[in-house]
PDB file of N, CA and C in Angstrom:
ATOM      1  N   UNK A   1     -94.459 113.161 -23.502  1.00  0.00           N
ATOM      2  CA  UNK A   1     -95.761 112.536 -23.480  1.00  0.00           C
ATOM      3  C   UNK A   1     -95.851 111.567 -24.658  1.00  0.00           C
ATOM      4  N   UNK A   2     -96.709 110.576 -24.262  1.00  0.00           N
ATOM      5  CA  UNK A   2     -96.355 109.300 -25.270  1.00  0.00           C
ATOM      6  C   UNK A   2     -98.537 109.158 -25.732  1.00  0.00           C
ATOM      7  N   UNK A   3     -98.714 109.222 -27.155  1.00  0.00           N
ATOM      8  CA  UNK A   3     -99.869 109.455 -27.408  1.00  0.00           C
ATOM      9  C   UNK A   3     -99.754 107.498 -28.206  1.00  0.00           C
ATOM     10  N   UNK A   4    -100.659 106.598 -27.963  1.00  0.00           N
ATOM     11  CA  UNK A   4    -101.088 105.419 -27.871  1.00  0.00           C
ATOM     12  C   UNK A   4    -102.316 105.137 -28.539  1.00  0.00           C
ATOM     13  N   UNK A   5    -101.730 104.907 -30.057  1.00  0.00           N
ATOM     14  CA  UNK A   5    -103.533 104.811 -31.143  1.00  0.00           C
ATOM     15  C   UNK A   5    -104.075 103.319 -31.393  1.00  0.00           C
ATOM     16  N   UNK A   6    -104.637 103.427 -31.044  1.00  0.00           N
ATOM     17  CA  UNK A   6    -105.376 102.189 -31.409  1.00  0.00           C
ATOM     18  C   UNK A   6    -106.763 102.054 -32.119  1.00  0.00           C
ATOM     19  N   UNK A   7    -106.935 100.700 -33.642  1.00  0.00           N
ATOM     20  CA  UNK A   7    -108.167 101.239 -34.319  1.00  0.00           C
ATOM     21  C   UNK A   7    -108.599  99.764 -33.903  1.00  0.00           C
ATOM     22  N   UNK A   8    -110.235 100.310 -34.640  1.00  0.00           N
ATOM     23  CA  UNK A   8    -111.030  98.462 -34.586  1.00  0.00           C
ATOM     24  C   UNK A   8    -111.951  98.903 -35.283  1.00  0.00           C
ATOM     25  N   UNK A   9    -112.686  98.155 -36.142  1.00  0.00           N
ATOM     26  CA  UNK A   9    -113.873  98.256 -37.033  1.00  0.00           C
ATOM     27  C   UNK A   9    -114.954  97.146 -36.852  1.00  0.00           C
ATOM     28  N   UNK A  10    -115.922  97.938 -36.610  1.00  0.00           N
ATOM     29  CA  UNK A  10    -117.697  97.033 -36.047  1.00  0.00           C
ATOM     30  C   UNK A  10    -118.497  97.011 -37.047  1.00  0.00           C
ATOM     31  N   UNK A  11    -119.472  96.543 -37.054  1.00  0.00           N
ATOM     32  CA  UNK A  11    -120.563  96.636 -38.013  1.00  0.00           C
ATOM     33  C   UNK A  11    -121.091  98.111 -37.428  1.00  0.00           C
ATOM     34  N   UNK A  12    -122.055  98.805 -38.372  1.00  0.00           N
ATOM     35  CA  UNK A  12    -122.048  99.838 -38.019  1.00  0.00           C
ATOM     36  C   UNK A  12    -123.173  99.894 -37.282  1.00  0.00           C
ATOM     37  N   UNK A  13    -124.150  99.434 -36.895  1.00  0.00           N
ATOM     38  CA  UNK A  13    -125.305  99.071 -36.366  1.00  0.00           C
ATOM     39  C   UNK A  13    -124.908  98.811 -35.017  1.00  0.00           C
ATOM     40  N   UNK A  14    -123.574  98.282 -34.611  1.00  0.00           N
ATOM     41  CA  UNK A  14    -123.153  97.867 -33.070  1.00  0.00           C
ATOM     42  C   UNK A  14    -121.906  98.965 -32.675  1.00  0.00           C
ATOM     43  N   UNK A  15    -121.729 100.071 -33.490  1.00  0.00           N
ATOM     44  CA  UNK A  15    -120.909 101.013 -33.133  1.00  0.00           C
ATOM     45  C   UNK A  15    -121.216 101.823 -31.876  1.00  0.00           C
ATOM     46  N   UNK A  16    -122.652 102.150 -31.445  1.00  0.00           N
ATOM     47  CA  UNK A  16    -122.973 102.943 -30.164  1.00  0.00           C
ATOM     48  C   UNK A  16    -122.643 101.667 -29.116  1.00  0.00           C
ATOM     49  N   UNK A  17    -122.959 100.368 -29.511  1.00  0.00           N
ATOM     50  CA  UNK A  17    -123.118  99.523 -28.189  1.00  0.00           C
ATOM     51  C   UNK A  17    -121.838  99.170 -27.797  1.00  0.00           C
ATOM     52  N   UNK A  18    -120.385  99.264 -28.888  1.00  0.00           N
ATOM     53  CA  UNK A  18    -118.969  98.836 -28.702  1.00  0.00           C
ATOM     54  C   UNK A  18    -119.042 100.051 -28.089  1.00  0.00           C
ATOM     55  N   UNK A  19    -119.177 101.638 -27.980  1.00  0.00           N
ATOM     56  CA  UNK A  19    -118.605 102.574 -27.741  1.00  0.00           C
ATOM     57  C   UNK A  19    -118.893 102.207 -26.155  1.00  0.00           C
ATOM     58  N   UNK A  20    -120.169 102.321 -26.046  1.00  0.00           N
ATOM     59  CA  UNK A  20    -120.300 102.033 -24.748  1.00  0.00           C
ATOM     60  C   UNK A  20    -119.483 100.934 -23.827  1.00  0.00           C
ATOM     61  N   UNK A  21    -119.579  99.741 -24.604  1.00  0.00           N
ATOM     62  CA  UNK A  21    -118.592  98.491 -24.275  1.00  0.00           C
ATOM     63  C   UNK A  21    -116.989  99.568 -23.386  1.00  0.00           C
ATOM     64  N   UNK A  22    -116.961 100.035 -24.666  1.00  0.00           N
ATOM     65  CA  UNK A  22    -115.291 100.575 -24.087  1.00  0.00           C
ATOM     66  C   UNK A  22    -115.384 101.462 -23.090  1.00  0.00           C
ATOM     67  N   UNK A  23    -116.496 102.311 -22.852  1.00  0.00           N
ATOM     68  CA  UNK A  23    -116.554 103.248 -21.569  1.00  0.00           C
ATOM     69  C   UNK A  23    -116.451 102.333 -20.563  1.00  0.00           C
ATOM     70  N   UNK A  24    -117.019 100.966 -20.336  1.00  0.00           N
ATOM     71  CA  UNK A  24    -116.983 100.330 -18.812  1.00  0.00           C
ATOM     72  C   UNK A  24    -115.638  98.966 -19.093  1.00  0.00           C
ATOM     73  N   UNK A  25    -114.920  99.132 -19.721  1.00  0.00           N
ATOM     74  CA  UNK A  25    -113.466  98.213 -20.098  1.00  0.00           C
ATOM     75  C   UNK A  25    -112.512  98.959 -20.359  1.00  0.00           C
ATOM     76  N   UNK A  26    -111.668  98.952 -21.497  1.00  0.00           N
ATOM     77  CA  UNK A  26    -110.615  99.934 -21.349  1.00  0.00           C
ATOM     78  C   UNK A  26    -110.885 101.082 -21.450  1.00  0.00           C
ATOM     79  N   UNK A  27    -111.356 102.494 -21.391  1.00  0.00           N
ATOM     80  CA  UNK A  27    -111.766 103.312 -20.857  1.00  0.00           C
ATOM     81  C   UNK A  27    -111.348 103.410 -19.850  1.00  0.00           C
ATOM     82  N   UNK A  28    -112.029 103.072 -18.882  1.00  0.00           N
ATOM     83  CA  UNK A  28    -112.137 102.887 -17.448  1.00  0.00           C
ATOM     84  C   UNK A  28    -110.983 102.520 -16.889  1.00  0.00           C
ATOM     85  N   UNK A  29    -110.711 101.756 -17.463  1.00  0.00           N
ATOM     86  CA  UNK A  29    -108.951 101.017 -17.007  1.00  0.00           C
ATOM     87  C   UNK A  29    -107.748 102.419 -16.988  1.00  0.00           C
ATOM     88  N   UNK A  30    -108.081 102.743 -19.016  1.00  0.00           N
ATOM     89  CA  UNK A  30    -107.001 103.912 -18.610  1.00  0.00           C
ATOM     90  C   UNK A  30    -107.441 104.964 -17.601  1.00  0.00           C
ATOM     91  N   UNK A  31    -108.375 104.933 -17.554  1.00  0.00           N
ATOM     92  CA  UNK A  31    -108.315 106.353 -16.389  1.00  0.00           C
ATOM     93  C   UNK A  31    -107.959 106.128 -15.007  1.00  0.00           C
ATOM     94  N   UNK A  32    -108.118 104.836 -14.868  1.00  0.00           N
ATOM     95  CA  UNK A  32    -107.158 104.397 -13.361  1.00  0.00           C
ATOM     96  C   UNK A  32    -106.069 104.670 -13.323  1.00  0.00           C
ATOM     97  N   UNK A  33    -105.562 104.142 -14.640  1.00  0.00           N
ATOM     98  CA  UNK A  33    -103.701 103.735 -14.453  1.00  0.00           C
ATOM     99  C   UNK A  33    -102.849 105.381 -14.232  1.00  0.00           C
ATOM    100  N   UNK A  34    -102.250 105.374 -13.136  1.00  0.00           N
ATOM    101  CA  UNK A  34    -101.618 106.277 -13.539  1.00  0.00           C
ATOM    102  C   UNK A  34    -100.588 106.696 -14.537  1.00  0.00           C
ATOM    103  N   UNK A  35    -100.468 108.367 -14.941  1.00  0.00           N
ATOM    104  CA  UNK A  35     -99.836 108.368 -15.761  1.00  0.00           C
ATOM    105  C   UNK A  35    -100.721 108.812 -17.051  1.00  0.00           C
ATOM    106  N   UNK A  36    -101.990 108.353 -17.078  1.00  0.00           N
ATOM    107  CA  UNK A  36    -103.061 108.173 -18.357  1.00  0.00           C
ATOM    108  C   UNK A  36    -103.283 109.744 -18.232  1.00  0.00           C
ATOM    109  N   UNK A  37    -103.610 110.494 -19.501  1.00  0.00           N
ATOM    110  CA  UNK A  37    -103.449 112.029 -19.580  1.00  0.00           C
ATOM    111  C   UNK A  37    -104.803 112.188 -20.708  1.00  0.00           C
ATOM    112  N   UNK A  38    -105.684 111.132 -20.472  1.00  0.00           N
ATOM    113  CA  UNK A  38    -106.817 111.474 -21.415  1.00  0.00           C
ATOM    114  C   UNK A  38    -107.207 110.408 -22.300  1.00  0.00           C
ATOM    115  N   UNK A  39    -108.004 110.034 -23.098  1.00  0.00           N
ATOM    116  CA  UNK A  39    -108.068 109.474 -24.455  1.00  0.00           C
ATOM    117  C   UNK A  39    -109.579 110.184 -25.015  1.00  0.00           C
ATOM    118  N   UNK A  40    -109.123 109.976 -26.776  1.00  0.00           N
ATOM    119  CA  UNK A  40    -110.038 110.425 -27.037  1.00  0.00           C
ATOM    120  C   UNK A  40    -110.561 109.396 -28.128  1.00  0.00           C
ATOM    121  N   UNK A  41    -111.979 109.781 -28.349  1.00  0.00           N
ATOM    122  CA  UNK A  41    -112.391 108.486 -29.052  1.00  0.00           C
ATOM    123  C   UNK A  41    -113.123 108.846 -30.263  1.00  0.00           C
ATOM    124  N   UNK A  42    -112.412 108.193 -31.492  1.00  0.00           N
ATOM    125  CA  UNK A  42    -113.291 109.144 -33.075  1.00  0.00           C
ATOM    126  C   UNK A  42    -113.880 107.805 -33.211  1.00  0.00           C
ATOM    127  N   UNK A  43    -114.510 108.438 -34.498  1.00  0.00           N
ATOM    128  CA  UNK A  43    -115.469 106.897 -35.038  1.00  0.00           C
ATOM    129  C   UNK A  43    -115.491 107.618 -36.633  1.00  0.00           C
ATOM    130  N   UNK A  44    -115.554 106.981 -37.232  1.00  0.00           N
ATOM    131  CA  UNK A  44    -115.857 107.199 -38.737  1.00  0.00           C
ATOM    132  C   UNK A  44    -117.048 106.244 -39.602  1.00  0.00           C
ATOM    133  N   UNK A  45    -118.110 106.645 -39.999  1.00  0.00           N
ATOM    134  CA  UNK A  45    -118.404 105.382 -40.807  1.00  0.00           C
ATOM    135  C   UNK A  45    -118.650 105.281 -41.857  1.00  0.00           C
ATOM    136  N   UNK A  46    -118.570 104.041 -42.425  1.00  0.00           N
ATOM    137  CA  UNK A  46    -118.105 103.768 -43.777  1.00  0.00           C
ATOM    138  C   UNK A  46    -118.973 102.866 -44.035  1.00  0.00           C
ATOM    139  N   UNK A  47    -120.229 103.211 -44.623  1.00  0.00           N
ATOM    140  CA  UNK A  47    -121.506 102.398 -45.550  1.00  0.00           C
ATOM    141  C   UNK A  47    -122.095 101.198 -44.132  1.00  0.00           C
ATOM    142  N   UNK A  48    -121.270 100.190 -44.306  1.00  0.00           N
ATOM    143  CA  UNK A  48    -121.939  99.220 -43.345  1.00  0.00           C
ATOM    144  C   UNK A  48    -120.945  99.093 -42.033  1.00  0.00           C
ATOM    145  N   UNK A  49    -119.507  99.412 -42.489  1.00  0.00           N
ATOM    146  CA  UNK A  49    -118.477  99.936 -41.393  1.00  0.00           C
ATOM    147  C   UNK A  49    -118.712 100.306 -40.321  1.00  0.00           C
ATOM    148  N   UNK A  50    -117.976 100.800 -39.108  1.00  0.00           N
ATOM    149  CA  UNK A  50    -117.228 101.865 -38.128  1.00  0.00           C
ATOM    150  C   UNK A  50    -116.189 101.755 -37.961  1.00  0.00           C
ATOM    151  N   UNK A  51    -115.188 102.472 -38.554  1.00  0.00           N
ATOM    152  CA  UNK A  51    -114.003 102.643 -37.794  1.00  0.00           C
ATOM    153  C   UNK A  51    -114.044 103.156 -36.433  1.00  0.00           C
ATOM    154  N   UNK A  52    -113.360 102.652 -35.555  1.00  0.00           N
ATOM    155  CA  UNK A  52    -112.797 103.549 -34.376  1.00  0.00           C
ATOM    156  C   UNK A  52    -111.591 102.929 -34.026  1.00  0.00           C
ATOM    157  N   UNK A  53    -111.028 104.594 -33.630  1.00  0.00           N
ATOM    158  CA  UNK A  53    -110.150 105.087 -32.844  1.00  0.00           C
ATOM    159  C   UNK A  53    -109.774 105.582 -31.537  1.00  0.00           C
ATOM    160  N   UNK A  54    -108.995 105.036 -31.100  1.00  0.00           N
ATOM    161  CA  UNK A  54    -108.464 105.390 -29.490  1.00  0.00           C
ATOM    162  C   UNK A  54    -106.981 106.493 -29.393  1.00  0.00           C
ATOM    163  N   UNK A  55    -107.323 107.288 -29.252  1.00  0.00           N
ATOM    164  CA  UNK A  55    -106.074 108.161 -29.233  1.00  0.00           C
ATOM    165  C   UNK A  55    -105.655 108.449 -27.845  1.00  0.00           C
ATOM    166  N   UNK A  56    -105.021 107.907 -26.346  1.00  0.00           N
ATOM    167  CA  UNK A  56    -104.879 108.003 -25.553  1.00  0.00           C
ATOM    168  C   UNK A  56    -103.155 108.736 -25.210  1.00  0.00           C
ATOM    169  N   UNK A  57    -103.624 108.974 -24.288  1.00  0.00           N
ATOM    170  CA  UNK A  57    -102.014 110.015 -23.844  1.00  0.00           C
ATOM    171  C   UNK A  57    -101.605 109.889 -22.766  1.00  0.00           C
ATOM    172  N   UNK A  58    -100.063 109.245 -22.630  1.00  0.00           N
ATOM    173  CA  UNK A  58     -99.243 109.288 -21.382  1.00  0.00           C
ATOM    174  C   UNK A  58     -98.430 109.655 -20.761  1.00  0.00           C
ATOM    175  N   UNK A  59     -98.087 109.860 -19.574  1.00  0.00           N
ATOM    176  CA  UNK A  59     -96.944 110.554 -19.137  1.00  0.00           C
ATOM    177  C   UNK A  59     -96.000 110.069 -19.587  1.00  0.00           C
ATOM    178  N   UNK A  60     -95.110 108.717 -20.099  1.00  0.00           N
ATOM    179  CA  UNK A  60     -94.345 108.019 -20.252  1.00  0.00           C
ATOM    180  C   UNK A  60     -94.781 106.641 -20.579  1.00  0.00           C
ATOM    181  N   UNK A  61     -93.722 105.932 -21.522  1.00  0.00           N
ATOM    182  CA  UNK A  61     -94.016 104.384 -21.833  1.00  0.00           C
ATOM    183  C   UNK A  61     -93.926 103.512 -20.275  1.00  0.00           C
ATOM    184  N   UNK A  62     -93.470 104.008 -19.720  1.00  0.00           N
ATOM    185  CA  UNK A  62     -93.759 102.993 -17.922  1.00  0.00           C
ATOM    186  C   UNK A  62     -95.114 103.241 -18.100  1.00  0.00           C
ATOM    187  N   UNK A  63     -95.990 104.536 -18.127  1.00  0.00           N
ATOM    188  CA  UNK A  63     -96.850 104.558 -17.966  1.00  0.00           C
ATOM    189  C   UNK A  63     -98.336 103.775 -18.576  1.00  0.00           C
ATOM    190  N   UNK A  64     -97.719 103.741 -19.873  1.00  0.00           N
ATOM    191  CA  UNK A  64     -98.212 102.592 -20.551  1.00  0.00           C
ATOM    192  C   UNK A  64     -98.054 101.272 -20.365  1.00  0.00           C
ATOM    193  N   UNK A  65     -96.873 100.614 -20.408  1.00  0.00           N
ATOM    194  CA  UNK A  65     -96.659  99.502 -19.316  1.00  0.00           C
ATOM    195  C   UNK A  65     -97.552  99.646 -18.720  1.00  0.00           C
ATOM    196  N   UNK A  66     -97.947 100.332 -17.614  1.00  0.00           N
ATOM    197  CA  UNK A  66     -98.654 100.138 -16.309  1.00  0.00           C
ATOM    198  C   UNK A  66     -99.657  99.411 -16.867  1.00  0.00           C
ATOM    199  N   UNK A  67    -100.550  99.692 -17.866  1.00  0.00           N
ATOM    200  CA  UNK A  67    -101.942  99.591 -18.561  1.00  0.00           C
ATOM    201  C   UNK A  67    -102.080  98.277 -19.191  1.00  0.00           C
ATOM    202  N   UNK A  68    -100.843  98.314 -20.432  1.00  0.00           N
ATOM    203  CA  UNK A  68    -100.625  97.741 -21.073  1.00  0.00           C
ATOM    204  C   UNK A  68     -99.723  96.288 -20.635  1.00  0.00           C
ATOM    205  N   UNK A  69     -99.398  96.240 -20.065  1.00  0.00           N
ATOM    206  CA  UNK A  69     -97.796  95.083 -19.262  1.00  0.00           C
ATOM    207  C   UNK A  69     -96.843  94.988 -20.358  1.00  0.00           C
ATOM    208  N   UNK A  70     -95.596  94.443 -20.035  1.00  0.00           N
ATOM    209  CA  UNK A  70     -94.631  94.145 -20.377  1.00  0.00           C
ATOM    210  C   UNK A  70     -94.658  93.977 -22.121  1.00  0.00           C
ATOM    211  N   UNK A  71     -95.444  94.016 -22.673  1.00  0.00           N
ATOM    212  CA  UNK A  71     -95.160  93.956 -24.451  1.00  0.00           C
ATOM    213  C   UNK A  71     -96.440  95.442 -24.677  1.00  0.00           C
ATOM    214  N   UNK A  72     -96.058  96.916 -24.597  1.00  0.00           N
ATOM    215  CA  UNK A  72     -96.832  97.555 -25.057  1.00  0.00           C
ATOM    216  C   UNK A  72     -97.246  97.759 -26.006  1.00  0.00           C
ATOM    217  N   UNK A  73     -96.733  97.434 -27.588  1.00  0.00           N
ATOM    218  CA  UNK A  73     -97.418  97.517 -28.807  1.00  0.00           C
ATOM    219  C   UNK A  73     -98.274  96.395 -28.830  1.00  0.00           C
ATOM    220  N   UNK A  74     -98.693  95.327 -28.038  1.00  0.00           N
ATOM    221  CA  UNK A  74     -99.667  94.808 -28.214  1.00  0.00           C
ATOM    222  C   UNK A  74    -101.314  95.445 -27.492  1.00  0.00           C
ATOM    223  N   UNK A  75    -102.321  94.918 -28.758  1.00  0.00           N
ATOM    224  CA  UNK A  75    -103.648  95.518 -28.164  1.00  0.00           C
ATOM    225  C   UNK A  75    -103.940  94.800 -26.919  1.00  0.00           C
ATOM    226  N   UNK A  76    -104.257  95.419 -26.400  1.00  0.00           N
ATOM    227  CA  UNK A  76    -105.004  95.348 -25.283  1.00  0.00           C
ATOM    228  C   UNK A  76    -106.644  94.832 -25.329  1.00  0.00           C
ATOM    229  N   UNK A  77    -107.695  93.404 -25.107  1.00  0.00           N
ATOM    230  CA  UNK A  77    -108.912  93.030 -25.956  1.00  0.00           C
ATOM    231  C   UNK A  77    -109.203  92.812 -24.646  1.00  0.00           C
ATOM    232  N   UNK A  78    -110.881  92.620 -24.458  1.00  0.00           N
ATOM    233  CA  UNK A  78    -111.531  92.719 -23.283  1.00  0.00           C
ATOM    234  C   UNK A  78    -112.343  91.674 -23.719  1.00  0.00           C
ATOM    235  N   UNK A  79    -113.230  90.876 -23.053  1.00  0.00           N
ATOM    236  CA  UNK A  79    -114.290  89.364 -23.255  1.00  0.00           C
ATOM    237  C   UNK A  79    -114.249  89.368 -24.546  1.00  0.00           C
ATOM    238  N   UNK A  80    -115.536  90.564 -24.235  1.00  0.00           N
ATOM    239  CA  UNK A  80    -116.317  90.514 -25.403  1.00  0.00           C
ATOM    240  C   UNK A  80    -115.960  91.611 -26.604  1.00  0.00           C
ATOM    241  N   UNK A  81    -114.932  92.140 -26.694  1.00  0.00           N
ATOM    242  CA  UNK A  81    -114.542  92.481 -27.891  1.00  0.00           C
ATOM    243  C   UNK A  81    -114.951  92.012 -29.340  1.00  0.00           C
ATOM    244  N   UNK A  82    -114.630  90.650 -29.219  1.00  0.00           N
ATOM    245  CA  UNK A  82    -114.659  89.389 -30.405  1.00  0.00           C
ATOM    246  C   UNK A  82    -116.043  89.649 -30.912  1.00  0.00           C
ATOM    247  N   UNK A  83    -116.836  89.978 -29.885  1.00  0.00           N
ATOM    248  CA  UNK A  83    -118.352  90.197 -30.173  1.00  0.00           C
ATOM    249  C   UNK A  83    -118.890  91.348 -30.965  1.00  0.00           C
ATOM    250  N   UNK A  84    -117.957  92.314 -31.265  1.00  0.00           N
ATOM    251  CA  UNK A  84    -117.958  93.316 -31.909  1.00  0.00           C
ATOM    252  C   UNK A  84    -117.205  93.575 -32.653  1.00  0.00           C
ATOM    253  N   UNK A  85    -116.033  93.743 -32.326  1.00  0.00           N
ATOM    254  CA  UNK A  85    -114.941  93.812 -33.433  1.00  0.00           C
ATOM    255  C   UNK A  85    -114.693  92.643 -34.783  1.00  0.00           C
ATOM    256  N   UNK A  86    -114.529  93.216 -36.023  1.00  0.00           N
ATOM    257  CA  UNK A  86    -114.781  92.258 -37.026  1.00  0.00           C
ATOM    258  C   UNK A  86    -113.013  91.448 -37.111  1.00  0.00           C
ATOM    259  N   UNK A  87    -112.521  92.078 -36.828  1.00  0.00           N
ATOM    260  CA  UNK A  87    -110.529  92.096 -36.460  1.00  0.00           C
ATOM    261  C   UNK A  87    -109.961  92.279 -35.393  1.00  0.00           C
ATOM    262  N   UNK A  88    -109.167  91.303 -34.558  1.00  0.00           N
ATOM    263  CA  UNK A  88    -108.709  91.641 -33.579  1.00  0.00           C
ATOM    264  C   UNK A  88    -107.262  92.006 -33.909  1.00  0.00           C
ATOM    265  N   UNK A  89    -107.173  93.583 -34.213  1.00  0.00           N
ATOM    266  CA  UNK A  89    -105.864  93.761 -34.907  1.00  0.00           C
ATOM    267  C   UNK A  89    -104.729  93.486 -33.569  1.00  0.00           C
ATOM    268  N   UNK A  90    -103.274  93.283 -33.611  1.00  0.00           N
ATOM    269  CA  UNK A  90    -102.632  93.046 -32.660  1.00  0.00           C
ATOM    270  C   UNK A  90    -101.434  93.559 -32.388  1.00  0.00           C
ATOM    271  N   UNK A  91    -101.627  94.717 -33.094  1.00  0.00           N
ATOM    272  CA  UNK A  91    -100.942  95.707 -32.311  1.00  0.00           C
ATOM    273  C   UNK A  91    -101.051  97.593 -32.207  1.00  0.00           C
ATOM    274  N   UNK A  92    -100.741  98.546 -31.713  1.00  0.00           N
ATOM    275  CA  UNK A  92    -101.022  99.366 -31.476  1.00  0.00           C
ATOM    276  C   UNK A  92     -99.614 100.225 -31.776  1.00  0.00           C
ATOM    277  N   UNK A  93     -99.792 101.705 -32.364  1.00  0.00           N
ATOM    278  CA  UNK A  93     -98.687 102.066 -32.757  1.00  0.00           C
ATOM    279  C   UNK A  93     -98.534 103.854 -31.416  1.00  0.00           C
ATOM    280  N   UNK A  94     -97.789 103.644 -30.831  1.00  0.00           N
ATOM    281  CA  UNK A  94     -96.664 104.511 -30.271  1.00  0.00           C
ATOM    282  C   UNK A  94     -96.394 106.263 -30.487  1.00  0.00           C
ATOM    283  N   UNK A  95     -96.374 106.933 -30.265  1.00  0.00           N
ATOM    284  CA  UNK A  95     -95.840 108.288 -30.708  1.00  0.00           C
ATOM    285  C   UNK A  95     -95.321 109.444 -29.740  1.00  0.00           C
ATOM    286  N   UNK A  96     -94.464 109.427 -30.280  1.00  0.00           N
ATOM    287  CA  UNK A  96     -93.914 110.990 -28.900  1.00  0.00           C
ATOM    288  C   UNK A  96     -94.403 112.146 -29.437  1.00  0.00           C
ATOM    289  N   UNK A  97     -95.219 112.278 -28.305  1.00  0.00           N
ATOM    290  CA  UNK A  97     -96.009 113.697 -28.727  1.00  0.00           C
ATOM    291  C   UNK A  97     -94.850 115.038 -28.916  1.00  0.00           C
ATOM    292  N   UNK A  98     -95.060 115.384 -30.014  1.00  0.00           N
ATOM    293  CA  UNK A  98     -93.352 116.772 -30.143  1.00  0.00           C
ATOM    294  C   UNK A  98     -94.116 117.778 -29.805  1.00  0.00           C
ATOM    295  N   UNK A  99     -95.492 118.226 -29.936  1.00  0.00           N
ATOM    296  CA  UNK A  99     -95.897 119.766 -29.820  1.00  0.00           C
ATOM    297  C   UNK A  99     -97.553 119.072 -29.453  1.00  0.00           C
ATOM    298  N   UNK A 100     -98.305 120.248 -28.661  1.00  0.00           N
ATOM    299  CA  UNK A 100     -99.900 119.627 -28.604  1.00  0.00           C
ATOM    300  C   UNK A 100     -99.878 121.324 -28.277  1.00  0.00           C
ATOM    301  N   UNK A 101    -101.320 122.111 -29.330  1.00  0.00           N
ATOM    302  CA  UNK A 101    -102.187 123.447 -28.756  1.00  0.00           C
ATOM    303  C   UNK A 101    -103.244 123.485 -28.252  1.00  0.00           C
ATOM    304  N   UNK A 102    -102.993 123.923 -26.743  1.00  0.00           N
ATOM    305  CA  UNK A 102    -104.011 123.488 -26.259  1.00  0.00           C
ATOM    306  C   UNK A 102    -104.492 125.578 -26.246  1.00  0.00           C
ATOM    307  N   UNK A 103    -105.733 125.885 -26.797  1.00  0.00           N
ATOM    308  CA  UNK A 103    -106.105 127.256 -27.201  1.00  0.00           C
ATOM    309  C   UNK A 103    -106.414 127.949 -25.744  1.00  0.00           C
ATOM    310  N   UNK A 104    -106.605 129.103 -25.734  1.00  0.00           N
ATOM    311  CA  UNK A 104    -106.571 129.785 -24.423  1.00  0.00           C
ATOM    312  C   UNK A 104    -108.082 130.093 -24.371  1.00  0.00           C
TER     313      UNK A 104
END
């Protein structure tokens, strides 16, 4: 399983309205693509900040491909991103999931 992080930082005042943004854009996208095994979404904030985070999970890098096309460490940006995000960072970092507990 291949876990797919991606960050972006908003003003913190437009952090509920980006969150939402991403439920009807990529969100939505990964949960089509097959292969997609979840994502989860943190936020942190920092005085006038939001960090957020996309922690999504795949069956395989094809599977990402699928989502992503042919260059997967690049982000993936939707219209209006620009409209929120203070950085359009441009790329996204990769990980083979070695162990995940999932509690009984």
């Amino acid at each position: 399983m291949i876990a797919r992080i991606w960050r972006g930082i908003t003003q913190a005042e437009k952090a509920d309205a980006y969150i939402a943004y991403l439920n009807e854009t990529g969100l939505k996208d990964y949960a089509k693509t097959p292969g997609n095994r979840g994502v989860t979404v943190l936020r942190r904030l920092q005085g006038e900040h939001c960090e957020i985070v996309l922690i999504s999970l795949w069956e395989s890098m094809a599977a990402v491909r699928a989502f992503a096309g042919e260059n997967p460490e690049r982000s993936v940006y939707y219209p209006e991103d620009e409209d929120y995000l203070l950085e359009m960072e441009p790329l996204v970092r990769h990980y083979e999931v070695a162990d995940q507990l999932i509690p009984a």
